[in-house]
N, C-alpha and C. Protein backbone atom coordinates (compact mmCIF):
# COMPACT_ATOMS: atom_id res chain seq x y z
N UNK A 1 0.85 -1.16 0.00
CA UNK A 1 0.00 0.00 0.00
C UNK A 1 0.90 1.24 0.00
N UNK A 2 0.81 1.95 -0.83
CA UNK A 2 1.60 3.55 -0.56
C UNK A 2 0.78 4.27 0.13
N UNK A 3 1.97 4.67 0.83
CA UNK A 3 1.49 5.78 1.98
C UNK A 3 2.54 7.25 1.58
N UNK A 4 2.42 8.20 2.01
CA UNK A 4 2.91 9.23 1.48
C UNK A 4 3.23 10.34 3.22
N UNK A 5 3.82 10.91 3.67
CA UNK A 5 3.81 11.63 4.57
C UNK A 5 4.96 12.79 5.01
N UNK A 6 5.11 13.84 5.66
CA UNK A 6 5.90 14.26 5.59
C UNK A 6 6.82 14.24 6.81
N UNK A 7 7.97 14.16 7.05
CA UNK A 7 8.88 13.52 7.95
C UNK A 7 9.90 14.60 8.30
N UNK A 8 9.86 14.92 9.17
CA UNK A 8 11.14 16.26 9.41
C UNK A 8 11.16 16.82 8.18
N UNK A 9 9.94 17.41 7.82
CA UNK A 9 9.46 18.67 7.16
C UNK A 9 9.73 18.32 5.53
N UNK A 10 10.23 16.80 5.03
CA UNK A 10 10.32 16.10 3.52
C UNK A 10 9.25 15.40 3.58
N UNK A 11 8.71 15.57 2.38
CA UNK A 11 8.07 14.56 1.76
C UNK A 11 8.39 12.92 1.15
N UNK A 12 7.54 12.12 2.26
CA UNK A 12 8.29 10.71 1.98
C UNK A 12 7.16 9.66 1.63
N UNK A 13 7.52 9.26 0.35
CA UNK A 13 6.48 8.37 -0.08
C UNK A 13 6.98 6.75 -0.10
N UNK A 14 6.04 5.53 0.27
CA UNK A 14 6.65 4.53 0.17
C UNK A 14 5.88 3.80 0.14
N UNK A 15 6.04 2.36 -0.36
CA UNK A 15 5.04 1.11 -0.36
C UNK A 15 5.43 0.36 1.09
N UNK A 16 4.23 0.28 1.74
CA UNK A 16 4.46 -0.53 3.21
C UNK A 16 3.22 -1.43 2.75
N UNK A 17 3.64 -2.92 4.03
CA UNK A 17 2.28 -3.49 4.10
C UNK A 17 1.66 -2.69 4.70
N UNK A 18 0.27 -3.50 4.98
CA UNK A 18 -0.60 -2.81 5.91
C UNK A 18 -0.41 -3.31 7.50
N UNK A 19 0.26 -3.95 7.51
CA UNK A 19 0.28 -4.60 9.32
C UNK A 19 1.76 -3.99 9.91
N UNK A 20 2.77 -3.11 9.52
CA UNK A 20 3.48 -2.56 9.51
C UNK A 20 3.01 -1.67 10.29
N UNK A 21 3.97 -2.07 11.54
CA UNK A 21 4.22 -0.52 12.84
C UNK A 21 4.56 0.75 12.38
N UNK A 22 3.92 2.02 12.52
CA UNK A 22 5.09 3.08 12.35
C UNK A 22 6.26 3.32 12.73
N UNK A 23 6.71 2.64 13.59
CA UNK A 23 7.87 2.74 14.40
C UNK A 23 9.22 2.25 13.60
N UNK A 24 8.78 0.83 13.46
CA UNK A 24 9.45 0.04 12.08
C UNK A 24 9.67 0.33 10.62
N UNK A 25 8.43 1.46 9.89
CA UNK A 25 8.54 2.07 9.07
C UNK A 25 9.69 3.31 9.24
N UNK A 26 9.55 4.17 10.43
CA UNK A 26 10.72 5.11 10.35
C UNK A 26 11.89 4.45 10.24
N UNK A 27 11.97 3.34 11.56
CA UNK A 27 13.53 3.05 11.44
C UNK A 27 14.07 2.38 10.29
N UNK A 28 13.14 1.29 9.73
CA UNK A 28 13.54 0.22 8.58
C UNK A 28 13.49 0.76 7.41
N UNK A 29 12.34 1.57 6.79
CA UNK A 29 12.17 2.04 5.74
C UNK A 29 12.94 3.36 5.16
N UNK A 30 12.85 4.38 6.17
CA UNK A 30 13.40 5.81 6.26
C UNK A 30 14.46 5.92 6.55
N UNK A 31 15.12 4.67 7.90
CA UNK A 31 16.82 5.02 7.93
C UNK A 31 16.46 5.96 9.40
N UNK A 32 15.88 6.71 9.97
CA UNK A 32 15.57 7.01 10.76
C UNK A 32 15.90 6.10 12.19
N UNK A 33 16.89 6.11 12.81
CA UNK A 33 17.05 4.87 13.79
C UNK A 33 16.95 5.90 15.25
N UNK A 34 16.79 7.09 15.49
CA UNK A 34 16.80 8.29 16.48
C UNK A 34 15.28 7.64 17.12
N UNK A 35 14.23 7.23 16.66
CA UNK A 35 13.00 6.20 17.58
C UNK A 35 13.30 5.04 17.70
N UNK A 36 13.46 4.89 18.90
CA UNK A 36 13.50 3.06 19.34
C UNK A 36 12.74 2.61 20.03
N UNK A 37 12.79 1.38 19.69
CA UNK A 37 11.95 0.03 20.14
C UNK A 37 12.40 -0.51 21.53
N UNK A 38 11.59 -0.05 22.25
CA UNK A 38 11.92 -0.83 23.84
C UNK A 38 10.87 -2.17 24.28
N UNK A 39 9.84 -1.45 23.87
CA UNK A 39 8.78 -2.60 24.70
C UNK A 39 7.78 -3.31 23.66
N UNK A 40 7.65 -2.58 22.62
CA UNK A 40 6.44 -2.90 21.47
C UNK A 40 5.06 -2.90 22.20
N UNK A 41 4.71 -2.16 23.51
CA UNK A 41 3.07 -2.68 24.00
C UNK A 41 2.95 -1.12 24.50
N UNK A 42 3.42 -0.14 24.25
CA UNK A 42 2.93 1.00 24.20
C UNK A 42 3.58 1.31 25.86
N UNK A 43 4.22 1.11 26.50
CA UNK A 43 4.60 0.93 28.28
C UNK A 43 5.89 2.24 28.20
N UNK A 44 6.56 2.18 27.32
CA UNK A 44 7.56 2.51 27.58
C UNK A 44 8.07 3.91 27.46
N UNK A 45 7.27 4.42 26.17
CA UNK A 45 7.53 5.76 25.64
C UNK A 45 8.73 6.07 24.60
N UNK A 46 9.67 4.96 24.77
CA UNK A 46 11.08 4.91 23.71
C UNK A 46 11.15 5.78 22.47
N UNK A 47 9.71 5.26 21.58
CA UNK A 47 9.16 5.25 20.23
C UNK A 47 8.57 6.56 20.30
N UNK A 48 8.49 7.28 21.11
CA UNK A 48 7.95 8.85 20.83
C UNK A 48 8.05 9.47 20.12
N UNK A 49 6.94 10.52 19.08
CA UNK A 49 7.49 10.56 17.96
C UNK A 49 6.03 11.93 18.09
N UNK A 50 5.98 12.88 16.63
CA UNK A 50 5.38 13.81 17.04
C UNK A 50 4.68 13.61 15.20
N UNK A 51 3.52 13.34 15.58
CA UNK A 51 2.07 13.36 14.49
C UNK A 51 1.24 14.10 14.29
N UNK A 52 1.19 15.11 13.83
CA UNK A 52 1.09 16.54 13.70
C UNK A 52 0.54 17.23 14.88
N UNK A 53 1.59 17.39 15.25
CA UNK A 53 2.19 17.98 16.55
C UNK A 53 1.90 16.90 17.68
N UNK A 54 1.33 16.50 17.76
CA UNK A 54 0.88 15.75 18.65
C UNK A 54 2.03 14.07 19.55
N UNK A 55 2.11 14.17 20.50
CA UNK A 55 3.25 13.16 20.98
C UNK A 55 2.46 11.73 20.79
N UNK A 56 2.89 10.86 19.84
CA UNK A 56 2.75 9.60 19.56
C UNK A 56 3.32 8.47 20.11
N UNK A 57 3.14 6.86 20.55
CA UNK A 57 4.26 6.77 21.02
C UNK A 57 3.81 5.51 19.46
N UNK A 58 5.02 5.80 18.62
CA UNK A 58 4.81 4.92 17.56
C UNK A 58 4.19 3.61 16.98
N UNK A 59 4.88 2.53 18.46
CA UNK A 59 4.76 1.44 18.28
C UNK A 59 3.19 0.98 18.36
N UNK A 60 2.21 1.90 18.21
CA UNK A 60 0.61 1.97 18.56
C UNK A 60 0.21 2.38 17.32
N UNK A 61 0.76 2.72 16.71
CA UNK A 61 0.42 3.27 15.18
C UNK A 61 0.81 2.25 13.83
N UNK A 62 -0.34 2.14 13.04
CA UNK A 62 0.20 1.59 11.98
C UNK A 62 1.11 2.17 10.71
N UNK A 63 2.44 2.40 10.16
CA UNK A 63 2.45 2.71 9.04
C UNK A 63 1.07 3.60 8.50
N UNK A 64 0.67 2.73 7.42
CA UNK A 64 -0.87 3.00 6.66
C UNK A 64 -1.38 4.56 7.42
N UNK A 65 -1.74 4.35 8.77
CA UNK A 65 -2.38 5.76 9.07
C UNK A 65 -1.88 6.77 9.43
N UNK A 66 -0.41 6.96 9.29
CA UNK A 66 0.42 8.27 9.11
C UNK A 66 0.23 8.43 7.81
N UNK A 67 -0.39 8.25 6.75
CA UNK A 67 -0.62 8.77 5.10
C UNK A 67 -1.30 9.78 5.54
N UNK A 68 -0.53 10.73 5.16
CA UNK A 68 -0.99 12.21 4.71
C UNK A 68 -0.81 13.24 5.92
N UNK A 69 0.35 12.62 7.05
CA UNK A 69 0.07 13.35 8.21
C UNK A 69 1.38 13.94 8.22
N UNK A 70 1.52 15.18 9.07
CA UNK A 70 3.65 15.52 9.39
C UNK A 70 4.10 14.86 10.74
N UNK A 71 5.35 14.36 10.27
CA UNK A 71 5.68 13.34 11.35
C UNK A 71 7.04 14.49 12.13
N UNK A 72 6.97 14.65 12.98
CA UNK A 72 8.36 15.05 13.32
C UNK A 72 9.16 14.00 13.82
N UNK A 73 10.45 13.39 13.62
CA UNK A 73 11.04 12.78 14.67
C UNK A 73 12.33 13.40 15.45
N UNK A 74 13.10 12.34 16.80
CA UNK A 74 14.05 13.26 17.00
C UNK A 74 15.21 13.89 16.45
N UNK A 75 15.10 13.06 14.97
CA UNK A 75 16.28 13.69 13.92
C UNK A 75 15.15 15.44 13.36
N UNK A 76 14.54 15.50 13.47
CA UNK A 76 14.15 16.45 12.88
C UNK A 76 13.73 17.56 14.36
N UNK A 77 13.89 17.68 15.30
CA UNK A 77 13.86 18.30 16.59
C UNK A 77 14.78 19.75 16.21
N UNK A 78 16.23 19.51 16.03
CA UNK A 78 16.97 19.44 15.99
C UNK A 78 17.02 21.54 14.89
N UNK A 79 17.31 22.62 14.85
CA UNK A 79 17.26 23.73 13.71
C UNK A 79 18.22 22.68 12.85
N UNK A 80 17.78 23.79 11.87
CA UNK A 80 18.72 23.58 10.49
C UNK A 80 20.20 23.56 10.77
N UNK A 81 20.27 24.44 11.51
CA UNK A 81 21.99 25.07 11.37
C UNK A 81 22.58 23.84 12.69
N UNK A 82 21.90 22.97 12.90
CA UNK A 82 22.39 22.06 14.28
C UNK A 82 22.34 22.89 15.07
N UNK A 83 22.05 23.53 15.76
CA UNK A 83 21.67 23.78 16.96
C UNK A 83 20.46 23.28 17.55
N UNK A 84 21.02 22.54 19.03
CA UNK A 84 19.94 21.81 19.62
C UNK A 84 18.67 22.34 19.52
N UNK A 85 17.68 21.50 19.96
CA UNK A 85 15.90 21.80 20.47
C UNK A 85 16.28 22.53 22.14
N UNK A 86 15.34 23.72 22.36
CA UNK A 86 15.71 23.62 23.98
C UNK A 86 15.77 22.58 24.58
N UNK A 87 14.30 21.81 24.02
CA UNK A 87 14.36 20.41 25.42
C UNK A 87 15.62 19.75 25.35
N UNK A 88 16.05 19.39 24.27
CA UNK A 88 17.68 18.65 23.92
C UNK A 88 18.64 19.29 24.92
N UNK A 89 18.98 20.46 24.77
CA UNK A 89 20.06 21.32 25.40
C UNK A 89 19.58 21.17 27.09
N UNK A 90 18.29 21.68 27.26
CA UNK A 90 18.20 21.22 28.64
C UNK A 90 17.96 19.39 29.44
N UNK A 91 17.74 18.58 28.40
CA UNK A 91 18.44 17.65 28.78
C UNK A 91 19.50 17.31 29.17
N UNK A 92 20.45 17.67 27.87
CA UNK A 92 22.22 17.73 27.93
C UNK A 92 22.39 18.51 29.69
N UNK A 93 22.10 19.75 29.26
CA UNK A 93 22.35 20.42 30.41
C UNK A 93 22.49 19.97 32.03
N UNK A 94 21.09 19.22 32.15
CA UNK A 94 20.66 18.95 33.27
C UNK A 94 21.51 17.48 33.41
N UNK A 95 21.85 16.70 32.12
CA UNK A 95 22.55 15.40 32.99
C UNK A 95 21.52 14.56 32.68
N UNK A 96 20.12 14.60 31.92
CA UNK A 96 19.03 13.67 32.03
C UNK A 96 18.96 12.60 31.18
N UNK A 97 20.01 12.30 30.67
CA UNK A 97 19.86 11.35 29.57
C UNK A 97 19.95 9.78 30.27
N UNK A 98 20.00 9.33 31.73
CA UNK A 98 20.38 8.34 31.86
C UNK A 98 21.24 6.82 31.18
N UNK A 99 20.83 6.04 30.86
CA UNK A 99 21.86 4.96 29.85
C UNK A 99 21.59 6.03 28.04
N UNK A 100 20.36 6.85 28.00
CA UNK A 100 20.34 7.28 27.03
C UNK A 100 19.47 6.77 25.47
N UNK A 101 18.74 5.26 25.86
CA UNK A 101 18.48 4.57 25.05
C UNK A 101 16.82 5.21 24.70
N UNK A 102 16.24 5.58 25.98
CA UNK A 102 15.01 6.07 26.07
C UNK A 102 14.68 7.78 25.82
N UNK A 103 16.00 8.54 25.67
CA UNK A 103 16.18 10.07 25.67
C UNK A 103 15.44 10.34 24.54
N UNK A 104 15.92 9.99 23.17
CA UNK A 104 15.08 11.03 22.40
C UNK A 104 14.00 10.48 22.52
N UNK A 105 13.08 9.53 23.23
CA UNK A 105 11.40 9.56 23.32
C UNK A 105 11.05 10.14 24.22
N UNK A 106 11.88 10.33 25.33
CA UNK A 106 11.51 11.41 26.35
C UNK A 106 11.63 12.89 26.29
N UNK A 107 12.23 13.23 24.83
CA UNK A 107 12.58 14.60 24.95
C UNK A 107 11.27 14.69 23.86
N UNK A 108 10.68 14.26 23.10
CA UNK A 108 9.78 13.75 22.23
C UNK A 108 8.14 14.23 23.05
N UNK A 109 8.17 13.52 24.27
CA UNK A 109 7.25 13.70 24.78
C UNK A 109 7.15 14.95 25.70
N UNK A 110 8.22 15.39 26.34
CA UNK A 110 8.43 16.96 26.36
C UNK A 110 8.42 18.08 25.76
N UNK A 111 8.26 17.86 24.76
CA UNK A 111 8.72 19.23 23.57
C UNK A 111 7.14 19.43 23.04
């Protein structure tokens, strides 16, 4: 099924099945590996991800129904010129990244 959507502000079109996670579509399809997979049952928050505007936690979403929506992820947080997101910098800042595996879904769900 093609789905079409826009992803850190590009337009990205692609053939997915239909039983295809969004989560798996960013990382597998897009190259996008900045959302990760911790729990797959929605518990964790890892997969946080922003669906027009709105904080997602991916692994609850199919592929298929991000067609036609703007996805932000934490590669796209980020200005043009690299300079951090506040929440990023005040993460860094504060020391909050713990092992770090869960950070950009937590800065995801902050922002």
């Amino acid at each position: 099924m093609e789905v079409s959507m826009s992803v850190n502000g590009e337009t990205r079109a692609s053939d997915v099945e239909p039983r295809t996670l969004l989560v798996h579509h960013i990382r597998d399809a897009l190259g996008l590996t900045g959302t990760n997979i911790g729990c797959d049952t929605s518990s964790c928050g890892a997969c946080t991800i922003h669906v027009n505007g709105e904080s997602v936690k991916s692994c609850t979403m199919l592929a298929v129904q991000a067609d036609g929506t703007e996805i932000t992820t934490i590669e796209g947080l980020a200005g043009d010129d690299g300079e951090l997101h506040p929440m990023q910098a005040a993460f860094m800042e504060c020391h909050g990244l713990q092992c770090g595996y869960c950070t950009p879904g937590m800065v995801m769900a902050a922002t």
